[in-house]
Protein backbone atom coordinates (compact mmCIF):
# COMPACT_ATOMS: atom_id res chain seq x y z
CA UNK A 1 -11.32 -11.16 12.76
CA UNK A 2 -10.80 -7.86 13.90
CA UNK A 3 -12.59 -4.79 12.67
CA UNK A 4 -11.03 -1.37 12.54
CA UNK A 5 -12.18 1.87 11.14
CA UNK A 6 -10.95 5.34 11.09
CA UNK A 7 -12.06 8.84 9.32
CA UNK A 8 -9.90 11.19 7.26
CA UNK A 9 -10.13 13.85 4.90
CA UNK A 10 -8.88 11.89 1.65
CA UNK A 11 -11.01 10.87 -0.97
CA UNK A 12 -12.21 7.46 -0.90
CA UNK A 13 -10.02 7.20 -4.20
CA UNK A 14 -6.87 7.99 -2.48
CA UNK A 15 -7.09 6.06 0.09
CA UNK A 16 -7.84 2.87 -2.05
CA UNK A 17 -4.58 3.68 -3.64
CA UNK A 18 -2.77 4.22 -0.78
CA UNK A 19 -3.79 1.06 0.40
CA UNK A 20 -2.44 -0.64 -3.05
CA UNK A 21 0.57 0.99 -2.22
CA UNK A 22 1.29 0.33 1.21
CA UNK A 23 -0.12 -3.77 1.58
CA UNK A 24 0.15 -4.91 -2.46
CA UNK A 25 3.21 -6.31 -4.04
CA UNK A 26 5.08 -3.00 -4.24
CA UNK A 27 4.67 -2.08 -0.43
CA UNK A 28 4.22 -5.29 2.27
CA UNK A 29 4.02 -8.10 -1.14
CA UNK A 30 0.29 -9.53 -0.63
CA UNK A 31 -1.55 -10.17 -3.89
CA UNK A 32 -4.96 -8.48 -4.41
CA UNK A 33 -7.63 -10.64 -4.82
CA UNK A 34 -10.69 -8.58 -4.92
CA UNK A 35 -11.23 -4.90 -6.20
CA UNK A 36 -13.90 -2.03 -6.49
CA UNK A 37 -13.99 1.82 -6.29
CA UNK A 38 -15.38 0.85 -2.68
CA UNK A 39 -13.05 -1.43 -1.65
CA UNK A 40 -10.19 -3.83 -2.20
CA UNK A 41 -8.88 -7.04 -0.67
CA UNK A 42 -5.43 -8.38 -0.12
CA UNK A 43 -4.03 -11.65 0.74
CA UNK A 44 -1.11 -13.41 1.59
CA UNK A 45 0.89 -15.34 4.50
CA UNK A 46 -1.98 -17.15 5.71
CA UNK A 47 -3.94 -13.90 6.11
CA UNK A 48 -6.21 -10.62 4.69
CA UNK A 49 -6.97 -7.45 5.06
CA UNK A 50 -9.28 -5.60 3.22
CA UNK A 51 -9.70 -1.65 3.22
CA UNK A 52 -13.56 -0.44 2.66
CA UNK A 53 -13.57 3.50 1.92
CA UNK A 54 -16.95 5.65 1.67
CA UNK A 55 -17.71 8.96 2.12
CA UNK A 56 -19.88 10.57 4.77
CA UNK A 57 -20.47 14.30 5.51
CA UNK A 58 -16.91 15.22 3.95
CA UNK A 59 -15.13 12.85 5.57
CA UNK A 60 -14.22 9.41 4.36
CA UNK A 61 -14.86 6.54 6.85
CA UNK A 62 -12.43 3.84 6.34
CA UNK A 63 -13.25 0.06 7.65
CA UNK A 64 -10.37 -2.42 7.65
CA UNK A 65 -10.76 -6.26 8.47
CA UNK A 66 -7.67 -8.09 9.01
CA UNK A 67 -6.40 -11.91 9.95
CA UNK A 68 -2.72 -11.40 11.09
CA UNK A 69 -1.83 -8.39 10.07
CA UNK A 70 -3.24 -6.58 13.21
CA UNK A 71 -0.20 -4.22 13.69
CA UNK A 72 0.43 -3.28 9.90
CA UNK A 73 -3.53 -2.35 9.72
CA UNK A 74 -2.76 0.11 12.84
CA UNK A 75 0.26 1.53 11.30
CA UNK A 76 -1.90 1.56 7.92
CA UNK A 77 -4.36 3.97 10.14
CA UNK A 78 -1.89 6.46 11.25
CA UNK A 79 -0.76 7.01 7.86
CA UNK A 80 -4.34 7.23 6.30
């Protein structure tokens, strides 16, 4: 499964809820079936991805771990 990360000046917070927005039922339609201030997991379509969000020296690090939703995680990044 492929691992991607990226680092941006949101809050961890936001970019949880960004997340919700863009891959739950409202944005790309997978269900969430795990959630924590850290981190939250979607599925659907024979896949995941889940979004992991902490904060290091003012930045937030964001991991992402996908299973065919490669290209939606990358878009996911440049909008993050």
């Amino acid at each position: 499964m492929p691992l991607y990360s990226v680092k941006t000046g949101k809050s961890p917070d936001d970019v949880i809820e960004q997340a919700k927005a863009y891959f739950g039922e409202d944005g790309l339609g997978l269900s969430i079936s795990g959630e924590n201030p850290c981190c939250v997991t979607f599925e659907g379509a024979g896949g995941h991805v889940s979004v992991t969000a902490s904060q290091e020296e003012g930045e937030t690090e964001v991991e992402l771990e996908t299973r065919e939703w490669d290209y939606q995680v990358q878009k996911f990044m440049g909008q993050v």
